[in-house]
Protein backbone atom coordinates (compact mmCIF):
# COMPACT_ATOMS: atom_id res chain seq x y z
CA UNK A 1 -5.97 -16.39 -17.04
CA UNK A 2 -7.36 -13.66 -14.71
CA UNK A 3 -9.21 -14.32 -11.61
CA UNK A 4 -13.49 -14.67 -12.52
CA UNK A 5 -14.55 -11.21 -11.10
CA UNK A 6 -11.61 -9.80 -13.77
CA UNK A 7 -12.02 -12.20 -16.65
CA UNK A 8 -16.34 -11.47 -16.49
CA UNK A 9 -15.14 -6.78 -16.95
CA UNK A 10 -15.94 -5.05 -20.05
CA UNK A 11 -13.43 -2.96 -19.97
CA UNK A 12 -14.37 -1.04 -22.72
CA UNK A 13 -16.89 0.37 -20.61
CA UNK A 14 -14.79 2.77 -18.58
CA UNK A 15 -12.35 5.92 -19.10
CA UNK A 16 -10.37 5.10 -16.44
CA UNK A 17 -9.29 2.20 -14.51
CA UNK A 18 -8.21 2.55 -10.69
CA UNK A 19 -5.73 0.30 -8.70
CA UNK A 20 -5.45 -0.25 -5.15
CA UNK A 21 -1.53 -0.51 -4.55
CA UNK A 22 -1.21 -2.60 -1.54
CA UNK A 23 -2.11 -6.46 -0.99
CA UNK A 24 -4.03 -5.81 -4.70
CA UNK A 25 -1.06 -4.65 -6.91
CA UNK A 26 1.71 -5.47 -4.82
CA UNK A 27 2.30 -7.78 -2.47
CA UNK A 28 4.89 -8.34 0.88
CA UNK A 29 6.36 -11.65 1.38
CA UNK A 30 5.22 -10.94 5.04
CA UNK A 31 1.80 -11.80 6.80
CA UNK A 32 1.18 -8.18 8.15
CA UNK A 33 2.54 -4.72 8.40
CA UNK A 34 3.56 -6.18 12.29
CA UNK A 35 5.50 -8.69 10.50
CA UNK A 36 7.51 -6.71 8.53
CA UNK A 37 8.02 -4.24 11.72
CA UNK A 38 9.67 -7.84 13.44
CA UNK A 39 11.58 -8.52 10.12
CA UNK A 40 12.67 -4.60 10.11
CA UNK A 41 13.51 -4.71 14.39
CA UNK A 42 15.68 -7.67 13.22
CA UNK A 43 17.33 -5.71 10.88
CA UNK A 44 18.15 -2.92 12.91
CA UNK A 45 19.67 -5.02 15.88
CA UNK A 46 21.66 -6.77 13.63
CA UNK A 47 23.20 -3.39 11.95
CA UNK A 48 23.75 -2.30 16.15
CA UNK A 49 21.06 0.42 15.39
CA UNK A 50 18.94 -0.41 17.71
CA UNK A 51 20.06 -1.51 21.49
CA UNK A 52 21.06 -5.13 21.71
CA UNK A 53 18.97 -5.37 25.11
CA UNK A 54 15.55 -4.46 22.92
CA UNK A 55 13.96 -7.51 20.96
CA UNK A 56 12.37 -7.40 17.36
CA UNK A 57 9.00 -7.69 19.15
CA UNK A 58 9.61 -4.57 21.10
CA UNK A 59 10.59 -2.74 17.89
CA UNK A 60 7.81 -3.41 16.39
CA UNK A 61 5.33 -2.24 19.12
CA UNK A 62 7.56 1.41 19.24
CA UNK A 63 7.27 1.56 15.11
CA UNK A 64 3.16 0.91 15.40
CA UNK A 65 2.94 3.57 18.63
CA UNK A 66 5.14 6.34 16.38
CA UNK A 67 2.74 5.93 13.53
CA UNK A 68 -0.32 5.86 15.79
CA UNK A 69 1.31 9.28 17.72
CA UNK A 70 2.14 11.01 14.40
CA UNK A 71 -1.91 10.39 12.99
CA UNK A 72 -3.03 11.66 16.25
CA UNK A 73 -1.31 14.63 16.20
CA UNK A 74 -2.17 15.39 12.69
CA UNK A 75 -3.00 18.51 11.79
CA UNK A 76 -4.27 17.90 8.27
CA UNK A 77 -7.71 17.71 7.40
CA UNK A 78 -7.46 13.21 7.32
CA UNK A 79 -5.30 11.35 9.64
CA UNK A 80 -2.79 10.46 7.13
CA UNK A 81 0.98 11.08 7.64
CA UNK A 82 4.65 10.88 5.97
CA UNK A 83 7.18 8.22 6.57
CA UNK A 84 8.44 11.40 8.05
CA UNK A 85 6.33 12.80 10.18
CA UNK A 86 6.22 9.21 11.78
CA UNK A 87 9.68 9.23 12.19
CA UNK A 88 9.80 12.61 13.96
CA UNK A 89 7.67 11.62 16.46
CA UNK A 90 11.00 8.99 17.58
CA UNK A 91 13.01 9.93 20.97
CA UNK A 92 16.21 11.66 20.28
CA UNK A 93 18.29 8.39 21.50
CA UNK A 94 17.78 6.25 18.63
CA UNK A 95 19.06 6.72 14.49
CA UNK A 96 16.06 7.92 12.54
CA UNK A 97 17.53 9.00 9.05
CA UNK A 98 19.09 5.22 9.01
CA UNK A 99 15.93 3.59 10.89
CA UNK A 100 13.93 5.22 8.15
CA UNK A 101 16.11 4.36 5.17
CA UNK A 102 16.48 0.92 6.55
CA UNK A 103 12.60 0.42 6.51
CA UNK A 104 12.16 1.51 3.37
CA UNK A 105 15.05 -1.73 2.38
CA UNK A 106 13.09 -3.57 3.99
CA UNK A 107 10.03 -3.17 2.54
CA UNK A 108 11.39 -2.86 -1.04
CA UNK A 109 13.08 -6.37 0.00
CA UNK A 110 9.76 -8.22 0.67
CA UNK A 111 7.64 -6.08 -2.16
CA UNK A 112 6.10 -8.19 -5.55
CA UNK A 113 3.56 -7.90 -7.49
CA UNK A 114 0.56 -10.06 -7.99
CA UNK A 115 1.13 -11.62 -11.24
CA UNK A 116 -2.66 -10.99 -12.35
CA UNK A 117 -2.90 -7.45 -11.48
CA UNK A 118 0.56 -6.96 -13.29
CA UNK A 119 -0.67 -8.70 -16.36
CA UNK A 120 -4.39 -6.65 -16.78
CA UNK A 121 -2.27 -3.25 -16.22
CA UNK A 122 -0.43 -4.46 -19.14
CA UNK A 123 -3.08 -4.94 -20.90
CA UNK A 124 -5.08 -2.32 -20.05
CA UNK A 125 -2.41 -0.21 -21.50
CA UNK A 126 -2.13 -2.40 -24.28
CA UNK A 127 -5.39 -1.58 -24.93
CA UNK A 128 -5.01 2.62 -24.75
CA UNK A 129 -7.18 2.09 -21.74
CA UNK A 130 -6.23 4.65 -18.87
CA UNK A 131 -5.01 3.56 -15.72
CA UNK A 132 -4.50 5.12 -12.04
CA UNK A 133 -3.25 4.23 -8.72
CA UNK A 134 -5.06 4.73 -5.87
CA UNK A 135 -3.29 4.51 -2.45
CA UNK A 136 -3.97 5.26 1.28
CA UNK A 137 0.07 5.06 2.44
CA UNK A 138 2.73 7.07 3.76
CA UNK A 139 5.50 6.10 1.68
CA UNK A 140 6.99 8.93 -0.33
CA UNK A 141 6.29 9.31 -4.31
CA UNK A 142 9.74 8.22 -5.80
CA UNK A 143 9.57 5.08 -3.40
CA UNK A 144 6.17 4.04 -4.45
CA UNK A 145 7.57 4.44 -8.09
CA UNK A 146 10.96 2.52 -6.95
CA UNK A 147 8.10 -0.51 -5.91
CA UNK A 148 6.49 -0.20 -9.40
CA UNK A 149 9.85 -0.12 -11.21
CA UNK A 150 10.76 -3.44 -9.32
CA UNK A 151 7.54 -4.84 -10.10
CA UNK A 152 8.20 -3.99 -14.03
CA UNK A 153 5.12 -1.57 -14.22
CA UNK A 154 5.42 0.61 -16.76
CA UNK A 155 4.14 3.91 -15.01
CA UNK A 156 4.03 6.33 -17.66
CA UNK A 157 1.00 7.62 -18.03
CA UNK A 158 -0.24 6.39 -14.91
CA UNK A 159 -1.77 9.19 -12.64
CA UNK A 160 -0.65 8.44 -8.45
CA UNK A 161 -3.08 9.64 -6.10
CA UNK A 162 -1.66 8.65 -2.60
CA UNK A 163 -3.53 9.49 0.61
CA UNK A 164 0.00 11.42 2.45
CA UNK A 165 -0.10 13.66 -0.92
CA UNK A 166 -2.92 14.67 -1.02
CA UNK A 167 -4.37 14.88 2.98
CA UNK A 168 -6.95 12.16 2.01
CA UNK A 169 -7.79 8.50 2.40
CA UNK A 170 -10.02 6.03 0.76
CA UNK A 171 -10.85 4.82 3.88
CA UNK A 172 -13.64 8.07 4.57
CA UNK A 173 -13.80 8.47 0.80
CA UNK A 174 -11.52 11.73 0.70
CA UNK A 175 -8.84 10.56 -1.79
CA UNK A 176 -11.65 9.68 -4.42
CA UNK A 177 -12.77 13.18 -4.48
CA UNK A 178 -9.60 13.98 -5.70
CA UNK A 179 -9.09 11.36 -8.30
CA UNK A 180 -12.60 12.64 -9.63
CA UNK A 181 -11.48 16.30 -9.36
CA UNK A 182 -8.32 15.85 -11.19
CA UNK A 183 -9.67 13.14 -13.70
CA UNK A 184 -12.55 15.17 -14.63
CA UNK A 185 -14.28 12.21 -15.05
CA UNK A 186 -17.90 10.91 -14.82
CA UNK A 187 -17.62 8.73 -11.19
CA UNK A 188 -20.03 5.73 -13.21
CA UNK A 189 -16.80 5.41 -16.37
CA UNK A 190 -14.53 4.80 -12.98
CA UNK A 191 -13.70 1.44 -12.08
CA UNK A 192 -12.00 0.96 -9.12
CA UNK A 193 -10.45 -2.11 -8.02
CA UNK A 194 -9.24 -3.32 -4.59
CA UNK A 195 -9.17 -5.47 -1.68
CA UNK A 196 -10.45 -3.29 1.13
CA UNK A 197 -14.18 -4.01 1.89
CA UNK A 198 -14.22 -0.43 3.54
CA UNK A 199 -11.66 1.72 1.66
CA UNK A 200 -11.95 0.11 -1.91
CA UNK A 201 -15.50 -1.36 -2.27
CA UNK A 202 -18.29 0.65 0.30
CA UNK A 203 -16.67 3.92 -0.16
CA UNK A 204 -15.97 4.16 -3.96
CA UNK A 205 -19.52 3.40 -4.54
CA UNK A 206 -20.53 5.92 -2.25
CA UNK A 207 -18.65 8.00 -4.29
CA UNK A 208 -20.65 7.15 -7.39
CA UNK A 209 -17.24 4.49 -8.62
CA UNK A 210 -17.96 1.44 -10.52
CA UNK A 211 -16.30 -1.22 -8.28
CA UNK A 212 -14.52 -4.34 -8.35
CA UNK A 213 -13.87 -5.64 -4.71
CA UNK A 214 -11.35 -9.01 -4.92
CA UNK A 215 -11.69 -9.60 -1.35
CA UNK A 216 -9.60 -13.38 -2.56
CA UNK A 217 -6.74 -11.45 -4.67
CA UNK A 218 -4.26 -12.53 -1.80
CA UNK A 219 -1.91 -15.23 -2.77
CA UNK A 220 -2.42 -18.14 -0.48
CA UNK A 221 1.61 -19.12 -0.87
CA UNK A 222 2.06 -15.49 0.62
CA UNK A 223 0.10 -16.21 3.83
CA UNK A 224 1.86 -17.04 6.55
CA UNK A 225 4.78 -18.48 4.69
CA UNK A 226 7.37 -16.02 6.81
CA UNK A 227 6.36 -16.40 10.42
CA UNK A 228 5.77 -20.29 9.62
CA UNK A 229 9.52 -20.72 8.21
CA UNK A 230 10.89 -18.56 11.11
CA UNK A 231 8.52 -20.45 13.40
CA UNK A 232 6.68 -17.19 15.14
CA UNK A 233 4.44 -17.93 17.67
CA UNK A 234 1.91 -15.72 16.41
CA UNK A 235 0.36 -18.20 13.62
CA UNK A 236 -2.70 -20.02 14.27
């Protein structure tokens, strides 16, 4: 069975259905992008990539103030950024081609999908119902597809329209200028679903989107269940 906000959708209603990708299609066995910095810091040490004197936690902070550098010296008309222009922003002293490839294991490690979202793609494309992804990220086309291959989505067909493409987020409503420029589509036969009050919900209806905000689509055996196993001190 589908969740009551998808289960209540005439789908037959719209041209084109639009995913969010993260915490909505797929899932990280990890509480927060911070965690999975820790789980990648751990990583590193343990390869000797990283100095044995620096701690995950310490990691983690450097990853978050590379990615916050690298938006704000973007030169792009958004603030979004590639895996590699974070990585560039790195001091010459530590590994970046094997820091990046190693975060990319990682994530692909801790990636699934949510079981409901999987099973209405299906569907959908059972159906001959067309279907889109919709992403603000900086990870690279052929690893977002490597995440959709693990997560059995069948992607043919399936239009990607991610924010480090294309110089434009869903967060200021950018990105879904595109999908409605490349679509050719009427904005009111879009429906776009997501978790993001902001990025998927207020601004695709400011674009003119039909919306489906599933601010509960988070699996509740998901949250938390790292940092309470490894007994982090940053639970409540």
């Amino acid at each position: 069975q589908l969740p009551p906000k998808l289960s209540e959708i005439a789908w037959n209603s719209y041209d084109l259905v639009s995913f969010d990708i993260f915490d909505t299609l797929l899932h990280r066995s990890l509480i927060s992008p911070k965690s999975l910095f820790l789980e990648f810091g751990r990583k590193a040490i343990s390869l000797k990539l990283l100095d044995e004197c620096m701690s995950p936690a310490d990691f983690a902070q450097i990853r978050m103030d590379l990615e916050h550098e690298a938006r704000r010296l973007s030169k792009g008309k958004s603030t979004e950024v590639t895996l590699s222009q974070i990585w560039a922003q790195a001091p010459g002293t530590l590994p970046v081609t094997a820091l990046m490839t190693l975060e990319l294991e990682v994530e692909y490690a801790h990636s699934f999908v949510n079981p409901y979202s999987g099973a209405l793609i299906k569907k959908l494309q059972d159906n001959n119902i067309r279907v889109c992804l919709t992403s603000d990220t900086y990870f690279p086309r052929d690893f977002i597809k490597r995440l959709l291959a693990k997560a059995h989505i069948d992607i043919s067909g399936i239009d990607l329209f991610l924010s480090c493409e294309e110089d434009a987020n869903k967060s200021t409503g950018t990105l879904f200028h595109k999908l409605l420029t490349v679509t050719e589509k009427m904005p009111e036969r879009i429906l776009h679903i997501g978790d993001d009050l902001t990025a998927d919900y207020v601004q695709a209806k400011k674009n003119g989107l039909m919306t489906c905000h599933l601010e509960h689509i988070h699996l509740p055996t998901v949250i938390g269940q790292n940092e309470m196993l490894l007994g982090m001190e940053s639970i409540q």
